[in-house]
C-alpha atoms as a PDB file:
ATOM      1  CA  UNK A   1       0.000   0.000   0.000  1.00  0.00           C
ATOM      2  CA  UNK A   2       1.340   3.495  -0.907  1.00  0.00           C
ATOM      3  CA  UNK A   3       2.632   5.469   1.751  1.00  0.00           C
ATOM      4  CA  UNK A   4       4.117   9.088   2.111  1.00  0.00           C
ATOM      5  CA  UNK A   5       7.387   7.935   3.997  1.00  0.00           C
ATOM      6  CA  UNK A   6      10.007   5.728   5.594  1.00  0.00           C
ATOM      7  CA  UNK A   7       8.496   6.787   8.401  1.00  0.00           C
ATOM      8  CA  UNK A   8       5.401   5.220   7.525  1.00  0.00           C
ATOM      9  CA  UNK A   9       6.116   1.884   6.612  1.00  0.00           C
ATOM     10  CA  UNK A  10       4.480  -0.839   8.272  1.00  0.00           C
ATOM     11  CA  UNK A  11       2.994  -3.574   6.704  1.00  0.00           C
ATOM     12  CA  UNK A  12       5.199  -6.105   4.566  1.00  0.00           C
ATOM     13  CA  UNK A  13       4.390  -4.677   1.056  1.00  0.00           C
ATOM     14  CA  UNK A  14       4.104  -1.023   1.917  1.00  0.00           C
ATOM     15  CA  UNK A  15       5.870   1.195  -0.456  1.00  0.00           C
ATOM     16  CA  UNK A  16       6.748   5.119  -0.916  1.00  0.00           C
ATOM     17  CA  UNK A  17       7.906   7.704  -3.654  1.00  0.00           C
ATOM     18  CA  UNK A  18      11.315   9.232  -2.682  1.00  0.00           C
ATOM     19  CA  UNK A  19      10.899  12.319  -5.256  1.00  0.00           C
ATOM     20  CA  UNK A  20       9.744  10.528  -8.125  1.00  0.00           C
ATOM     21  CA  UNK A  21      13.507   9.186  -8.463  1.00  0.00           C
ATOM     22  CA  UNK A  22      13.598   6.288  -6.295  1.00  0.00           C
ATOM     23  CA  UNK A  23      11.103   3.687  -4.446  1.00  0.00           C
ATOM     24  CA  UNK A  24      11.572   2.482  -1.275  1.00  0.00           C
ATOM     25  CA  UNK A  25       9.667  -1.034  -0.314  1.00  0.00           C
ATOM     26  CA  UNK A  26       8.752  -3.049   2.728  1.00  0.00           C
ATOM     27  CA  UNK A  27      10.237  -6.496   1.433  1.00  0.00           C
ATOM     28  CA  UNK A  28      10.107  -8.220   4.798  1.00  0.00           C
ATOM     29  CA  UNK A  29       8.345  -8.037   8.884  1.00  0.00           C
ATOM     30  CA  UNK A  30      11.495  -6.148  10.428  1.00  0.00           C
ATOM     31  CA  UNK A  31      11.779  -2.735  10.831  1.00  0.00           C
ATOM     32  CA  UNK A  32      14.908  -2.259   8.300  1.00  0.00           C
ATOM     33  CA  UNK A  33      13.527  -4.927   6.004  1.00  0.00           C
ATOM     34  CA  UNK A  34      13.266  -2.091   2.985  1.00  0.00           C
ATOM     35  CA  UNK A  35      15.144  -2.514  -0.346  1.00  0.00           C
ATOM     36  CA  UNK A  36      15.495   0.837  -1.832  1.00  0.00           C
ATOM     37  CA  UNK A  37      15.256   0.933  -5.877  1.00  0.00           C
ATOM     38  CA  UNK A  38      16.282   3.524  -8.873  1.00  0.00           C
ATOM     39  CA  UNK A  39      13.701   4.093 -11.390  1.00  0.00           C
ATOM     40  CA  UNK A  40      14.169   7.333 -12.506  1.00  0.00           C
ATOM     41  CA  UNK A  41      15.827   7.799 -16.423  1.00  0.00           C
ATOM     42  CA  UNK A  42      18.924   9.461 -14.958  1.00  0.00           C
ATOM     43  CA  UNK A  43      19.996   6.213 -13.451  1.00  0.00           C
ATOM     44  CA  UNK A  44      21.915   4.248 -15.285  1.00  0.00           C
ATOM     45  CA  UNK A  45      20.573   1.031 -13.527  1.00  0.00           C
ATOM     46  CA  UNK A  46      17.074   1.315 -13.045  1.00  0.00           C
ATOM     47  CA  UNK A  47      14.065  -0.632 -12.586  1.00  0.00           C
ATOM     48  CA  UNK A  48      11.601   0.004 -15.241  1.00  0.00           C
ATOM     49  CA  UNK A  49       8.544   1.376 -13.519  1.00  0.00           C
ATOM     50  CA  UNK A  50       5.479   1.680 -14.976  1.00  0.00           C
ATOM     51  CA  UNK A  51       4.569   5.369 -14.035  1.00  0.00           C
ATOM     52  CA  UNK A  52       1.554   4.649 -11.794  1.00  0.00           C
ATOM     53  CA  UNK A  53       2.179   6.496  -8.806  1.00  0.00           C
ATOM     54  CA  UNK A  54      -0.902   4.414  -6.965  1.00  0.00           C
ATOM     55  CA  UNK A  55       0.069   1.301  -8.741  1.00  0.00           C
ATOM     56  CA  UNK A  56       3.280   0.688  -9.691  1.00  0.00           C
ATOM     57  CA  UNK A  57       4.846  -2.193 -11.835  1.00  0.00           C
ATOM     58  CA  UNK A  58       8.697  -3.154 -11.664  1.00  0.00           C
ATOM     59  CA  UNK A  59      10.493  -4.942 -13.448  1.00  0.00           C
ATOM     60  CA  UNK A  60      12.868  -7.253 -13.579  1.00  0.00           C
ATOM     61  CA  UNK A  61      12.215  -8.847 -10.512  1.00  0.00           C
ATOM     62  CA  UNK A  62      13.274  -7.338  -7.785  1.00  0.00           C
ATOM     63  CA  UNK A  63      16.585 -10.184  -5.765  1.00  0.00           C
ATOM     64  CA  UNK A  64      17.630  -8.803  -1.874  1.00  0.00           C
ATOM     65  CA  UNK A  65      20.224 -10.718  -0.348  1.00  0.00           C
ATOM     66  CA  UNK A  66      20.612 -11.116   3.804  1.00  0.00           C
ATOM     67  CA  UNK A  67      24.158 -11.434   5.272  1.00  0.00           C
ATOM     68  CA  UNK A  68      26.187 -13.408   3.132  1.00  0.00           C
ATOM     69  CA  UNK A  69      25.695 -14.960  -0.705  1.00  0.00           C
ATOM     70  CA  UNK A  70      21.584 -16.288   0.769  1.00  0.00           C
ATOM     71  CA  UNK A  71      19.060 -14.632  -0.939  1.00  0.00           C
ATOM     72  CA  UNK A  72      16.564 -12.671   1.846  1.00  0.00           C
ATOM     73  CA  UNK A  73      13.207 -11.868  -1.100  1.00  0.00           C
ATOM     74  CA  UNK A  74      12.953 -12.269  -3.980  1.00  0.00           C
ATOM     75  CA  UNK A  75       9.943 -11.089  -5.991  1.00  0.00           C
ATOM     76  CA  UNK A  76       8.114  -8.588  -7.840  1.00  0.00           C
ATOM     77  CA  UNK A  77       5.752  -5.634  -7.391  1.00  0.00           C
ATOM     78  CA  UNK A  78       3.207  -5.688  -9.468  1.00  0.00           C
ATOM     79  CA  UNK A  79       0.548  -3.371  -9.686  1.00  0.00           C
ATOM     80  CA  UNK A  80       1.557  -1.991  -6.288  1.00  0.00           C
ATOM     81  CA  UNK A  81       0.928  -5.219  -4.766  1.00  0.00           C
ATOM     82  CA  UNK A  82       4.534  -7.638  -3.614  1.00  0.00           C
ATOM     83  CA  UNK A  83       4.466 -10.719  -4.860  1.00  0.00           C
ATOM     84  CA  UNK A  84       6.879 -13.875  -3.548  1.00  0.00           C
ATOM     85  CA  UNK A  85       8.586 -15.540  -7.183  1.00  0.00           C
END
């Protein structure tokens, strides 16, 4: 669900606009479980985003790894909702 902030994230799948540059998303239950993502044009890596400001679509999938080579999430968001691959 879209929220304003950081400061606002609480649910697993919240999500929030940092200046239409960046996205920052609740990936997991823990407070610091939020993966941080380019999407703007200026970035040379980026996620494509679909432009929906209430909905948004990434892609490729979005990979977060814990301490050490173990993935943490991995998934998408798709149509503002996260989704487990």
């Amino acid at each position: 669900m879209r929220k304003n902030s950081m400061d606002e994230l609480g649910e697993r799948g919240d999500w929030y606009f940092i200046r239409d540059e960046r996205i920052g998303i609740k990936y997991g239950e823990g407070e610091w479980d939020v993966v941080i993502l380019p999407i703007h044009a200026k970035y040379a890596v980026r996620w494509e985003w679909n432009g929906d400001m209430d909905s948004p679509t990434l892609s490729p999938s979005i990979l977060v790894y814990g301490g050490g080579s173990a993935a943490a999430w991995h998934g998408y968001l798709r149509d503002g909702v996260l989704i487990d691959a």
